[in-house]
C-alpha atoms as a PDB file:
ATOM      1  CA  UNK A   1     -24.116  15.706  20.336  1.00  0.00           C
ATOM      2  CA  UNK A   2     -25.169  12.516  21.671  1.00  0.00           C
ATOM      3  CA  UNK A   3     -23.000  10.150  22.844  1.00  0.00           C
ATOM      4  CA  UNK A   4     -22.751   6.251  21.717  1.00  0.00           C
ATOM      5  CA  UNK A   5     -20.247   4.366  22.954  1.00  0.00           C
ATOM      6  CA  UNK A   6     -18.566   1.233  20.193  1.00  0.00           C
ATOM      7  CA  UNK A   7     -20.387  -1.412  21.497  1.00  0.00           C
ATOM      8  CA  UNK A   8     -23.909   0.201  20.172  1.00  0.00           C
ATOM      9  CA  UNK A   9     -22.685   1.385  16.904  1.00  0.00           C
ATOM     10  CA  UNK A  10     -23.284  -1.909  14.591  1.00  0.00           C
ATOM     11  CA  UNK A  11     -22.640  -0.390  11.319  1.00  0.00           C
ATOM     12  CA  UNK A  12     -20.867   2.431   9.438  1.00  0.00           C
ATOM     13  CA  UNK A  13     -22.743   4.507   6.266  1.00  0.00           C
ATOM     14  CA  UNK A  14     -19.986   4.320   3.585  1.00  0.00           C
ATOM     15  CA  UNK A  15     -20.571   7.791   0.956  1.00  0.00           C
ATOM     16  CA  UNK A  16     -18.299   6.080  -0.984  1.00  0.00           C
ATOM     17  CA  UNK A  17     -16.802   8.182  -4.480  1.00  0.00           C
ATOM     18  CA  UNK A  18     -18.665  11.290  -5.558  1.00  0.00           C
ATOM     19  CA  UNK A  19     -19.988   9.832  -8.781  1.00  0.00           C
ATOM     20  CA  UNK A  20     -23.215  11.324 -10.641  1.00  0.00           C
ATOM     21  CA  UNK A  21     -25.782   8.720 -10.731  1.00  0.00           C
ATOM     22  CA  UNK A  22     -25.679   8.523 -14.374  1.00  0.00           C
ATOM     23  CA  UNK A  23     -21.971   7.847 -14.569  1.00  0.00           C
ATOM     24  CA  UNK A  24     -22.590   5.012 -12.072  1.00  0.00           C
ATOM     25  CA  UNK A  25     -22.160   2.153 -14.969  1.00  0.00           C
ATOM     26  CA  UNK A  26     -19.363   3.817 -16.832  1.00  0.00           C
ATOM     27  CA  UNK A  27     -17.132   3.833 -13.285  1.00  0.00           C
ATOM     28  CA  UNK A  28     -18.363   0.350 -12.148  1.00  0.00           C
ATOM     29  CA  UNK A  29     -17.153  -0.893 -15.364  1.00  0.00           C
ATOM     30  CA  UNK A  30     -13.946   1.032 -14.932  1.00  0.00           C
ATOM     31  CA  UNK A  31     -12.806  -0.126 -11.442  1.00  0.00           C
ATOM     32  CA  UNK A  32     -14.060  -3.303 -12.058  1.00  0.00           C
ATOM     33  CA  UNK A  33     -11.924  -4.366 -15.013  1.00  0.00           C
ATOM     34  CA  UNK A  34      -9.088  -2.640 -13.506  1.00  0.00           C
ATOM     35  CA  UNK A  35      -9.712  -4.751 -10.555  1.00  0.00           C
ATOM     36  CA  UNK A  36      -9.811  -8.109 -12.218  1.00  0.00           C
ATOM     37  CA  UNK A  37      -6.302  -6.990 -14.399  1.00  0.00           C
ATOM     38  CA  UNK A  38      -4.838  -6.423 -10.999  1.00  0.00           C
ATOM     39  CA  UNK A  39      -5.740  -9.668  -9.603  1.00  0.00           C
ATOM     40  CA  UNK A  40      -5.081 -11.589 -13.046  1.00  0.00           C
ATOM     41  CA  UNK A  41      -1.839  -9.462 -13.731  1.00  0.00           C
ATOM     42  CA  UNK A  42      -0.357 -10.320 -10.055  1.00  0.00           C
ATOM     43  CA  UNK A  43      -1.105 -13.803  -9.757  1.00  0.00           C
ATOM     44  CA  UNK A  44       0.008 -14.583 -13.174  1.00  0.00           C
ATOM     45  CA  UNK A  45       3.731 -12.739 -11.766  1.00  0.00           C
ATOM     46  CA  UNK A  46       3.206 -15.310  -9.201  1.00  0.00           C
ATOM     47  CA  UNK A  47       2.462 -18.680 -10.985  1.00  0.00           C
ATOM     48  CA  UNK A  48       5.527 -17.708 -13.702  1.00  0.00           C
ATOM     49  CA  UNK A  49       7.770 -17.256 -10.614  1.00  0.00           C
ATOM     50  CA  UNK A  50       7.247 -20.772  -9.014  1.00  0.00           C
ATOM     51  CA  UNK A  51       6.946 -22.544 -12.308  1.00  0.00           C
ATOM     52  CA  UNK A  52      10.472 -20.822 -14.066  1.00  0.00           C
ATOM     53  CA  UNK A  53      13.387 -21.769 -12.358  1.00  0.00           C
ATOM     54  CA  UNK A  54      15.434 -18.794 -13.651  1.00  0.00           C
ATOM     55  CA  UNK A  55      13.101 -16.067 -11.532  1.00  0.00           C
ATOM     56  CA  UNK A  56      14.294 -18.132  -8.372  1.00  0.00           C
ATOM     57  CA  UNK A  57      16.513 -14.988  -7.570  1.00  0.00           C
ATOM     58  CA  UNK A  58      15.845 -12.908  -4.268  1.00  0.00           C
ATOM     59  CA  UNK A  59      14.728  -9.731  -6.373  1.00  0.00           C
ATOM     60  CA  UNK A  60      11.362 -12.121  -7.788  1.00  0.00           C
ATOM     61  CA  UNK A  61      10.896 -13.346  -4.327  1.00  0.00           C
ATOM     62  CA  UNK A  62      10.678 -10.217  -3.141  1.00  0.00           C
ATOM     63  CA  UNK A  63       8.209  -9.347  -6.655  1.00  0.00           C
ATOM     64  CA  UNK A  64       5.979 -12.405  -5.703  1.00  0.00           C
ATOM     65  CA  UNK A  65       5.074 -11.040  -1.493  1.00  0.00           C
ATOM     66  CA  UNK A  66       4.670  -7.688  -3.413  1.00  0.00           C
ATOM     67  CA  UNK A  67       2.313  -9.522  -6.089  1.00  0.00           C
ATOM     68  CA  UNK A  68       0.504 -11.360  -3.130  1.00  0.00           C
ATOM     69  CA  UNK A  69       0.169  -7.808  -1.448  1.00  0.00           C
ATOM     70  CA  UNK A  70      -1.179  -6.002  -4.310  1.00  0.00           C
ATOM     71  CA  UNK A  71      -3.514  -8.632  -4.856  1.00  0.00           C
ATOM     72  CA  UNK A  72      -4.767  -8.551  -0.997  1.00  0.00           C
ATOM     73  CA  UNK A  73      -4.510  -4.435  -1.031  1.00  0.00           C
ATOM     74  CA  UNK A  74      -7.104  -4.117  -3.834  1.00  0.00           C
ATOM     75  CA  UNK A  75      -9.224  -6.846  -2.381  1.00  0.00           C
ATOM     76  CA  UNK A  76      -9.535  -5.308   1.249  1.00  0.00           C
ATOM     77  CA  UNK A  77     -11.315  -2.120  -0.184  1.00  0.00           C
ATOM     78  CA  UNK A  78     -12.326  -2.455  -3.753  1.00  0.00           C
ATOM     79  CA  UNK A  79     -15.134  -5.606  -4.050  1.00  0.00           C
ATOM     80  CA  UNK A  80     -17.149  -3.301  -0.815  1.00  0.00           C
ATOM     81  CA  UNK A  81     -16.509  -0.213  -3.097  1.00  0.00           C
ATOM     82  CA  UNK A  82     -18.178  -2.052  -6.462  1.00  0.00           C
ATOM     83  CA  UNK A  83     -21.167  -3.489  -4.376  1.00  0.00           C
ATOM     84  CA  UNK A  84     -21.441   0.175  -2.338  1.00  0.00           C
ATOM     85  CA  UNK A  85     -22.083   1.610  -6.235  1.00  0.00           C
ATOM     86  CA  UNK A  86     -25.233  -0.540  -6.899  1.00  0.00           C
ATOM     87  CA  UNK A  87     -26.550  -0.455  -3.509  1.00  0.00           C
ATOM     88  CA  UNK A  88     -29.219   1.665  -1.828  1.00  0.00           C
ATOM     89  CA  UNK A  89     -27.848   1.922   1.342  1.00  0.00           C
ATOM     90  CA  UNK A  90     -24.145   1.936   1.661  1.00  0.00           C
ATOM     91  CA  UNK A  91     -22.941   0.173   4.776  1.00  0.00           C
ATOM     92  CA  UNK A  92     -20.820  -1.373   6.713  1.00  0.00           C
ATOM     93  CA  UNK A  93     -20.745  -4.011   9.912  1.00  0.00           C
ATOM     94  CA  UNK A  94     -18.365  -2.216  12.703  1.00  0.00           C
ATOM     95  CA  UNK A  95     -16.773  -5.943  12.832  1.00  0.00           C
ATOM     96  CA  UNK A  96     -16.412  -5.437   9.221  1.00  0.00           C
ATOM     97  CA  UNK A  97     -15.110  -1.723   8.729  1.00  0.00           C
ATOM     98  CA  UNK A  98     -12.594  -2.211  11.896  1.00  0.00           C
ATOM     99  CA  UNK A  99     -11.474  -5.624   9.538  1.00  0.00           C
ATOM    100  CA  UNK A 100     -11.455  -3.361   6.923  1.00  0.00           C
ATOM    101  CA  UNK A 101      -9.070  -0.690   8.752  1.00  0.00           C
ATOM    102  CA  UNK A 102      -6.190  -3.365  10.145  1.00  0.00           C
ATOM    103  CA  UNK A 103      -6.174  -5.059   6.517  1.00  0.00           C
ATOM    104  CA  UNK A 104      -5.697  -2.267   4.834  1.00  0.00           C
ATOM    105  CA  UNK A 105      -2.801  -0.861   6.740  1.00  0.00           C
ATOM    106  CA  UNK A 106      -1.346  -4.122   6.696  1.00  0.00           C
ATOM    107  CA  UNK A 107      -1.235  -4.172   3.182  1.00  0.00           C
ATOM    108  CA  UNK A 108       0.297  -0.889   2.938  1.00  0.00           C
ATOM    109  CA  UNK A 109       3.163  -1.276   5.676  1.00  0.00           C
ATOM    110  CA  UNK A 110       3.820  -4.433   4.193  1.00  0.00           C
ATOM    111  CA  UNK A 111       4.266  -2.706   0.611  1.00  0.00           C
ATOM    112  CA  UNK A 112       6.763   0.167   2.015  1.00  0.00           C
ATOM    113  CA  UNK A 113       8.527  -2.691   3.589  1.00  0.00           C
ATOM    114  CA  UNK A 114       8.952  -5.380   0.590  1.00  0.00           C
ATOM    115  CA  UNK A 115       9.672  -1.770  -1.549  1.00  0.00           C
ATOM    116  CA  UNK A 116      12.322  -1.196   0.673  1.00  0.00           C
ATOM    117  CA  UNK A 117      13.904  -4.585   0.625  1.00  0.00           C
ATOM    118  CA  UNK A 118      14.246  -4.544  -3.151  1.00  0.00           C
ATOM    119  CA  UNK A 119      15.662  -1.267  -3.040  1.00  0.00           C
ATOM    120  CA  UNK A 120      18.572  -3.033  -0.479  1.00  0.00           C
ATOM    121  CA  UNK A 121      18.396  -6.416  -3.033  1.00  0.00           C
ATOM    122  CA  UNK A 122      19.166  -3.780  -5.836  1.00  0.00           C
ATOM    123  CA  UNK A 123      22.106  -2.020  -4.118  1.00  0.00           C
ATOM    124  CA  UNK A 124      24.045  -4.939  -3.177  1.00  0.00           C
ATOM    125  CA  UNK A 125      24.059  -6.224  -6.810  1.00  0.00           C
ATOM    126  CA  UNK A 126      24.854  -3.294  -8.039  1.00  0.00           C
ATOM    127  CA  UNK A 127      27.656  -1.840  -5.355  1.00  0.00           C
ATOM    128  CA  UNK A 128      28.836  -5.355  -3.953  1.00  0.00           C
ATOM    129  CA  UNK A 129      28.147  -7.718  -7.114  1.00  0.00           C
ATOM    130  CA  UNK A 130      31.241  -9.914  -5.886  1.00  0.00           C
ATOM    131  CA  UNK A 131      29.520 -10.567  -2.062  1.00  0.00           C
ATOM    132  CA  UNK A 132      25.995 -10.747  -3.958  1.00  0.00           C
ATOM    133  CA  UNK A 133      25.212 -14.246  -3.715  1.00  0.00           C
ATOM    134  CA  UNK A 134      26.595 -14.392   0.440  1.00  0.00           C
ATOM    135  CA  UNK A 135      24.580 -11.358   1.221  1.00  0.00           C
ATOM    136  CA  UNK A 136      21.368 -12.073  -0.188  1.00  0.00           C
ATOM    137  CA  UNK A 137      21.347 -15.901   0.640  1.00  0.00           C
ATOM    138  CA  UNK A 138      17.984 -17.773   1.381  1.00  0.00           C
ATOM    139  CA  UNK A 139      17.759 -16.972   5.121  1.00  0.00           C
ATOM    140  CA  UNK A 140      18.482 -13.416   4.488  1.00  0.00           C
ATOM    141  CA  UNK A 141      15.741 -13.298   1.930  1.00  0.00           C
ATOM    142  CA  UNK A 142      13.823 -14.992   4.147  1.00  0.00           C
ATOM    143  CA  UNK A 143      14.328 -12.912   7.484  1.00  0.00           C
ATOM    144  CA  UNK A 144      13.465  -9.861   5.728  1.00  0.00           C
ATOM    145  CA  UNK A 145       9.976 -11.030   3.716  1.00  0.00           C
ATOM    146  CA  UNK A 146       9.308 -12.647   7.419  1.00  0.00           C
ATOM    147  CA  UNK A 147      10.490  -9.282   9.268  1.00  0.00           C
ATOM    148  CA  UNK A 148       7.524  -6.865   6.974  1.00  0.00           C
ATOM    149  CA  UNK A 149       4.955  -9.387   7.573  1.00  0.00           C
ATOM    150  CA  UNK A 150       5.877  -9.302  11.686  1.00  0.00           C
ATOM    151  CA  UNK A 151       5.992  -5.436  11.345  1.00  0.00           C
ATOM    152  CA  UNK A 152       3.381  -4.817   9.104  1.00  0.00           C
ATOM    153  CA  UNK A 153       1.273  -7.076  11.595  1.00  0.00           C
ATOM    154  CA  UNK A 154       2.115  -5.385  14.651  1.00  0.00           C
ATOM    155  CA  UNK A 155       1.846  -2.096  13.575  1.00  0.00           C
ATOM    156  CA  UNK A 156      -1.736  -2.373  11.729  1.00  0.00           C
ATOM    157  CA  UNK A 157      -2.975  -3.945  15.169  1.00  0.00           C
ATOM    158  CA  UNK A 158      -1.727  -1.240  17.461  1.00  0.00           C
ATOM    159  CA  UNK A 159      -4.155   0.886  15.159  1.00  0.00           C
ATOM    160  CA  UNK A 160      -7.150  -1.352  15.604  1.00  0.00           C
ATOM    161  CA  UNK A 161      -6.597  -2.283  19.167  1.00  0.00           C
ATOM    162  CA  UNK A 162      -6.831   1.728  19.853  1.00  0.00           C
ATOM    163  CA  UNK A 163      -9.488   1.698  17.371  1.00  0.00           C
ATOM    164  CA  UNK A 164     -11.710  -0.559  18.730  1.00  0.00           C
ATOM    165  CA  UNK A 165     -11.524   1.298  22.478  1.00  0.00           C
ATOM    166  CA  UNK A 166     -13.117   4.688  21.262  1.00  0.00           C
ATOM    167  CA  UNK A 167     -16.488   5.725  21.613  1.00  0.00           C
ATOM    168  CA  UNK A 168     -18.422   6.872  18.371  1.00  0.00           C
ATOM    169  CA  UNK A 169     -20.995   9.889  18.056  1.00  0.00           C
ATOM    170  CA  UNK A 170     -24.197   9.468  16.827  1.00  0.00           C
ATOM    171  CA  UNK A 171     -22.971  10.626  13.247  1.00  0.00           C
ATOM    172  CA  UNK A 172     -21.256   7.175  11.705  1.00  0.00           C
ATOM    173  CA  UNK A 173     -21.471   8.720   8.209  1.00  0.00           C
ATOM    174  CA  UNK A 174     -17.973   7.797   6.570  1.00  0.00           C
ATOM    175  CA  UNK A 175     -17.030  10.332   3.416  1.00  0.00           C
ATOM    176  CA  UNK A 176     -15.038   7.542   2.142  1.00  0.00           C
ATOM    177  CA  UNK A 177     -15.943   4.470  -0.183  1.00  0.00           C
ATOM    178  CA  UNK A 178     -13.628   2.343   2.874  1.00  0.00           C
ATOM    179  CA  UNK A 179     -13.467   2.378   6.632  1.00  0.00           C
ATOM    180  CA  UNK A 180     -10.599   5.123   6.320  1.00  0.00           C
ATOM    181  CA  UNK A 181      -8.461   5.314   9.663  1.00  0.00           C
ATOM    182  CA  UNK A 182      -8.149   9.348   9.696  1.00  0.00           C
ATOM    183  CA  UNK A 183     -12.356   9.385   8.679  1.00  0.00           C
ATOM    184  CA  UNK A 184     -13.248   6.747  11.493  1.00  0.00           C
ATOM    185  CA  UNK A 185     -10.880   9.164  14.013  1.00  0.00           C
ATOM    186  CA  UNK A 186     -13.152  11.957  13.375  1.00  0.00           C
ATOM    187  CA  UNK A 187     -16.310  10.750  13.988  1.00  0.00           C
ATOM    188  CA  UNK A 188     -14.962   9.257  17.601  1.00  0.00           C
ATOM    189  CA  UNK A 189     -16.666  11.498  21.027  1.00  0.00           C
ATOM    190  CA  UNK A 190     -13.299  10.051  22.509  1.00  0.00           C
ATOM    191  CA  UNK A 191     -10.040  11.609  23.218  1.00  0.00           C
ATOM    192  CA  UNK A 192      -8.157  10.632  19.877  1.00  0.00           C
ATOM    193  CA  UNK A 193      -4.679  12.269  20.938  1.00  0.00           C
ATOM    194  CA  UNK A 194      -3.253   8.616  21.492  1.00  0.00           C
ATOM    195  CA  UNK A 195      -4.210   7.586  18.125  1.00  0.00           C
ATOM    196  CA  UNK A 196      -2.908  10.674  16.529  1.00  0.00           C
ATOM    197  CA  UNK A 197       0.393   9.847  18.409  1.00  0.00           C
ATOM    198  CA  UNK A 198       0.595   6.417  17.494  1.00  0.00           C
ATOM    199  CA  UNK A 199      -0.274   7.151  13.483  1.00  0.00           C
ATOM    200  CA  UNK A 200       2.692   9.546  13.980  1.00  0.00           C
ATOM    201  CA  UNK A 201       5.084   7.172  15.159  1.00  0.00           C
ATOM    202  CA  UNK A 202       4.155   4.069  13.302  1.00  0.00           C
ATOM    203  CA  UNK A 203       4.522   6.388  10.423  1.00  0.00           C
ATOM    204  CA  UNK A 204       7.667   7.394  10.520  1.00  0.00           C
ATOM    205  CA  UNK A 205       8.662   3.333  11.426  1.00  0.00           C
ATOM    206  CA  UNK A 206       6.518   2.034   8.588  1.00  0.00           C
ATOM    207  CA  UNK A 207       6.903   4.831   5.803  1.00  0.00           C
ATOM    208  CA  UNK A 208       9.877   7.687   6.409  1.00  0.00           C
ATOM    209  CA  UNK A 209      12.035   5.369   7.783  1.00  0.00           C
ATOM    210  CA  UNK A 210      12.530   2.490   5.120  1.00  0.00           C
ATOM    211  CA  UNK A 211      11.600   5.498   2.305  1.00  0.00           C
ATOM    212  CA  UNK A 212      15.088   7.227   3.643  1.00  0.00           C
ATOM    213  CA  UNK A 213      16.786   3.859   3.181  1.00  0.00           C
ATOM    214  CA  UNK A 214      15.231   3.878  -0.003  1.00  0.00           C
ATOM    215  CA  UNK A 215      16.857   7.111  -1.151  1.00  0.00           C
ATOM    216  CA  UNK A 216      20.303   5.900   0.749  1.00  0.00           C
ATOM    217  CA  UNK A 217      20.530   2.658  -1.454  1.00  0.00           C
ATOM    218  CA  UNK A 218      19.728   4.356  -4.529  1.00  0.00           C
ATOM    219  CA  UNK A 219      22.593   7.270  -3.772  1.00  0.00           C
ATOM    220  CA  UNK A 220      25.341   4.778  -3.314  1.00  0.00           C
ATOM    221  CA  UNK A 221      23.844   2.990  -6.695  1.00  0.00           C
ATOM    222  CA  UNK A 222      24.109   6.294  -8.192  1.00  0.00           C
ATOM    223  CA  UNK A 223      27.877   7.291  -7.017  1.00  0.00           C
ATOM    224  CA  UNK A 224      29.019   3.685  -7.905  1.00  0.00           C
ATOM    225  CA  UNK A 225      27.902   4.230 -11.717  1.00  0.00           C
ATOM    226  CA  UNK A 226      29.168   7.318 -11.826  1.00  0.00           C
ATOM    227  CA  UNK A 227      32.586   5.988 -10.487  1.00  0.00           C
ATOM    228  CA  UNK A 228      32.202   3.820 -13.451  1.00  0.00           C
ATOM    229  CA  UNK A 229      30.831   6.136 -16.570  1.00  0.00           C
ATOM    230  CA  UNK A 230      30.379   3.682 -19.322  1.00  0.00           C
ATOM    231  CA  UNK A 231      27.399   3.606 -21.525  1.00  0.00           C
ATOM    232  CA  UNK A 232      26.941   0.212 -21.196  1.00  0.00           C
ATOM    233  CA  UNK A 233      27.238   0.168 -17.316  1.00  0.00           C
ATOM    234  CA  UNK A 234      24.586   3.035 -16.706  1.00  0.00           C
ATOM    235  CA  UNK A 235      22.094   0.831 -19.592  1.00  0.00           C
ATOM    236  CA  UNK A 236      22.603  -1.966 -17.041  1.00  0.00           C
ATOM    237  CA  UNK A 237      21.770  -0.313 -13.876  1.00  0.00           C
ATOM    238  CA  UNK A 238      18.875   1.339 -15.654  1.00  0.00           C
ATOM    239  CA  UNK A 239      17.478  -2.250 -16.753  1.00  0.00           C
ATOM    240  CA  UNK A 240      18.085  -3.520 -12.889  1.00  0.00           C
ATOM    241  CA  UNK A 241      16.765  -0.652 -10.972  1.00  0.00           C
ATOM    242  CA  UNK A 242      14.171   0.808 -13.511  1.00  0.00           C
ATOM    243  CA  UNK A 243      11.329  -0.939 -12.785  1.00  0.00           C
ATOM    244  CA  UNK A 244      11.855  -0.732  -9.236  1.00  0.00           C
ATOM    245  CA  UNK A 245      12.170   2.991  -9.298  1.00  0.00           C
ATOM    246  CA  UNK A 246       8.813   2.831 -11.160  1.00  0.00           C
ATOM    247  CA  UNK A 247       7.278   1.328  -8.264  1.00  0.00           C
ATOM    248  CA  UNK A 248       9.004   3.492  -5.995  1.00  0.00           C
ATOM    249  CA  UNK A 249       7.396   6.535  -7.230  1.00  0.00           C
ATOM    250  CA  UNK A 250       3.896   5.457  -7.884  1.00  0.00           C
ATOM    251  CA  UNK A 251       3.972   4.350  -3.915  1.00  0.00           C
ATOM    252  CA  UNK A 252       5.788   7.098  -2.730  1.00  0.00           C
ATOM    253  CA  UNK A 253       4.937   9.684  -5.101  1.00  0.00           C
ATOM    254  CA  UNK A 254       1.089   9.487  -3.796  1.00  0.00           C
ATOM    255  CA  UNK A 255       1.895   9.804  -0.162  1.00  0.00           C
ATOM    256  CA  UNK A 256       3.985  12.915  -0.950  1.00  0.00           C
ATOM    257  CA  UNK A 257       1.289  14.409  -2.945  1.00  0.00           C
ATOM    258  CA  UNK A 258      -1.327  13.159  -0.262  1.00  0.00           C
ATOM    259  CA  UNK A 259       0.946  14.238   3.202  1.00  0.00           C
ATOM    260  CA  UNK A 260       3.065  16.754   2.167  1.00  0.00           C
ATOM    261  CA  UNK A 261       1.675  19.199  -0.601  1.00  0.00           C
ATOM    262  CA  UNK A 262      -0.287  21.983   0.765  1.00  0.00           C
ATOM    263  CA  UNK A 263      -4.049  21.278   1.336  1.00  0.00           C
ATOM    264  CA  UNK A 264      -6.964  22.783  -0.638  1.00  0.00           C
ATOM    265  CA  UNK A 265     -10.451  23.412  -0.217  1.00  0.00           C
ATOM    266  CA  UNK A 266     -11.224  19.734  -1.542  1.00  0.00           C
ATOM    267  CA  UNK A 267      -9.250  17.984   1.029  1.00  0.00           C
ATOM    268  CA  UNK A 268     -11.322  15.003   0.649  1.00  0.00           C
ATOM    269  CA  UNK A 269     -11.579  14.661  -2.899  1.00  0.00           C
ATOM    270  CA  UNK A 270      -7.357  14.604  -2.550  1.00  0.00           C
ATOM    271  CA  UNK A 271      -7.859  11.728  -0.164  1.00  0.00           C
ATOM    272  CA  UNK A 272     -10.006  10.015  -2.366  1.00  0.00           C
ATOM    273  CA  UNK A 273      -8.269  10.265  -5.412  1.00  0.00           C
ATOM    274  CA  UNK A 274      -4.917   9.256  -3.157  1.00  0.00           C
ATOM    275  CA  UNK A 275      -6.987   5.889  -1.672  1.00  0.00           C
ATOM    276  CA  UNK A 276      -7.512   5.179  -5.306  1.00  0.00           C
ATOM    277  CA  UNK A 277      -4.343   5.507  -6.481  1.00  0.00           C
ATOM    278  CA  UNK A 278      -3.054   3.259  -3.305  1.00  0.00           C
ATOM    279  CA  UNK A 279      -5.749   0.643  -3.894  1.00  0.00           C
ATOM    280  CA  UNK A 280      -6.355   0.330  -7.839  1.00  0.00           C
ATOM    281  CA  UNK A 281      -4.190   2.403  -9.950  1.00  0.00           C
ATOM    282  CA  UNK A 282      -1.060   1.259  -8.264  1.00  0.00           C
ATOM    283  CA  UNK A 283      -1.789  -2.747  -7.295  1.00  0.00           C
ATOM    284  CA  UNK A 284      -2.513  -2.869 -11.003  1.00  0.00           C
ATOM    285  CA  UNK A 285       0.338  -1.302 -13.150  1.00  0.00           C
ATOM    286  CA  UNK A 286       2.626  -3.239 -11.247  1.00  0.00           C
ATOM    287  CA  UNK A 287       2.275  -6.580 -13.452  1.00  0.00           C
ATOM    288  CA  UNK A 288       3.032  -4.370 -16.219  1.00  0.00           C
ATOM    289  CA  UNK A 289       6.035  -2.809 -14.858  1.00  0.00           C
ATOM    290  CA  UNK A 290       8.092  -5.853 -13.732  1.00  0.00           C
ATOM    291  CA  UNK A 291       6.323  -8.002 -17.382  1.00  0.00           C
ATOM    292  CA  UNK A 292       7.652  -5.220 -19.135  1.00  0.00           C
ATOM    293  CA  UNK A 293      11.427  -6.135 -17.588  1.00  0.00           C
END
């Protein structure tokens, strides 16, 4: 196959979602309300947080980066996906779908991260209520929203920079309605072992890694209720932690079903069902989680 090296490629064909052309309408419709609820839904959780002084607490800071996140997450993929479904031909800038690819890792180390520092906000009130207030003061609150974004940064642009230096075949045909990381990797004439390594690595620092500490904070939450068995103690801890644990396994639950279930024939179709569920099913039942506490 013929060769083309990054510099000649100036555009990626997006298939996009494999959608029958008369149920184009009915699906536009679909994502698109779902995408305005997710950006109405968030940034309502975000005006009612600055404007009530009660939700000044470090478990709604933590809510509004993960509102601003959502809000960003959906945006990165989903406007490119709605104009994709009305268009002719489906593409892409390579400026644009390399954009595409850092933002939307970003967005979802920054998620795990901001996840995982709720799930530590959650398990000092609940295991160290008396040392609450000295634990999670301002600057710690601060040093750990400021600490994802630094992370989340770094590790999305370790992907692009090794992203950017691979050569592309003549094939740029994307099965993907967004410049997918793993879909861009297979279309590359380079050696991608480096890549593979790295997507290894900065997945176990951005995903395994704060889901373990995840599943640590919520096993000393669950030994300290159950060193204290009162009805009334366990309806608390459900009201703190339940919409958090919501969140938890919408995030989480997709990667497991995406990394770690066995594959099928319709590998694809499980990625694409996965991207959605990262990108608009997720971003938007958030609002209603946390508006429902």
């Amino acid at each position: 196959m013929r060769k083309e090296n990054q510099s000649s490629v100036s555009e990626f064909l997006l298939l996009g979602l494999p959608i029958l052309p008369e149920q184009q309408a009915m699906f536009f419709t679909l994502f698109l309300g779902m995408y305005l609820t997710t950006v109405l839904g968030n940034l309502l959780i975000i005006l009612l947080i600055r404007l009530d002084s009660r939700l000044h607490t470090p478990m709604y800071f933590f809510l509004s980066h993960l509102a601003f996140t959502d809000v960003s997450f959906s945006s990165v993929t989903v406007p490119k996906m709605l104009m994709n479904m009305h268009a002719k031909y489906k593409s892409i800038s390579y400026a644009g779908c390399i954009s595409q690819t850092y933002f939307f890792i970003f967005c979802a180390d920054l998620d795990s991260f901001l996840i995982t520092s709720m799930a530590y906000d959650r398990y000092v009130a609940i295991c160290h209520p008396l040392h609450y207030t000295i634990v999670m003061s301002q600057s710690i609150c601060f040093m750990l929203v400021a600490g994802s974004w630094v992370i989340a940064c770094a590790c999305a642009l370790l992907h692009t920079l090794l992203l950017a230096q691979l050569s592309f075949c003549a094939d740029h045909t994307v099965p993907h309605f967004f410049c997918d990381l793993a879909a861009l990797l297979k279309l590359s004439c380079s050696d991608t072992s480096l890549n593979q390594l790295v997507i290894f690595t900065a997945g176990l620092t951005a995903i395994m890694l704060p889901f373990l500490c995840i599943v640590v904070s919520y096993g000393h939450i669950g030994a300290t209720i159950l060193r204290v068995p009162s009805t009334k103690g366990i309806c608390k801890a459900l009201s703190t932690c339940g919409s958090h644990l919501s969140v938890v396994t919408l995030y989480y639950g997709t990667i497991i079903g995406l990394y770690f279930l066995p594959s099928s024939n319709n590998t694809n179709n499980k990625n694409l069902i996965a991207s959605l569920m990262y990108t608009v099913v997720t971003p938007m039942l958030n609002p209603f989680i946390y508006s429902l506490r």
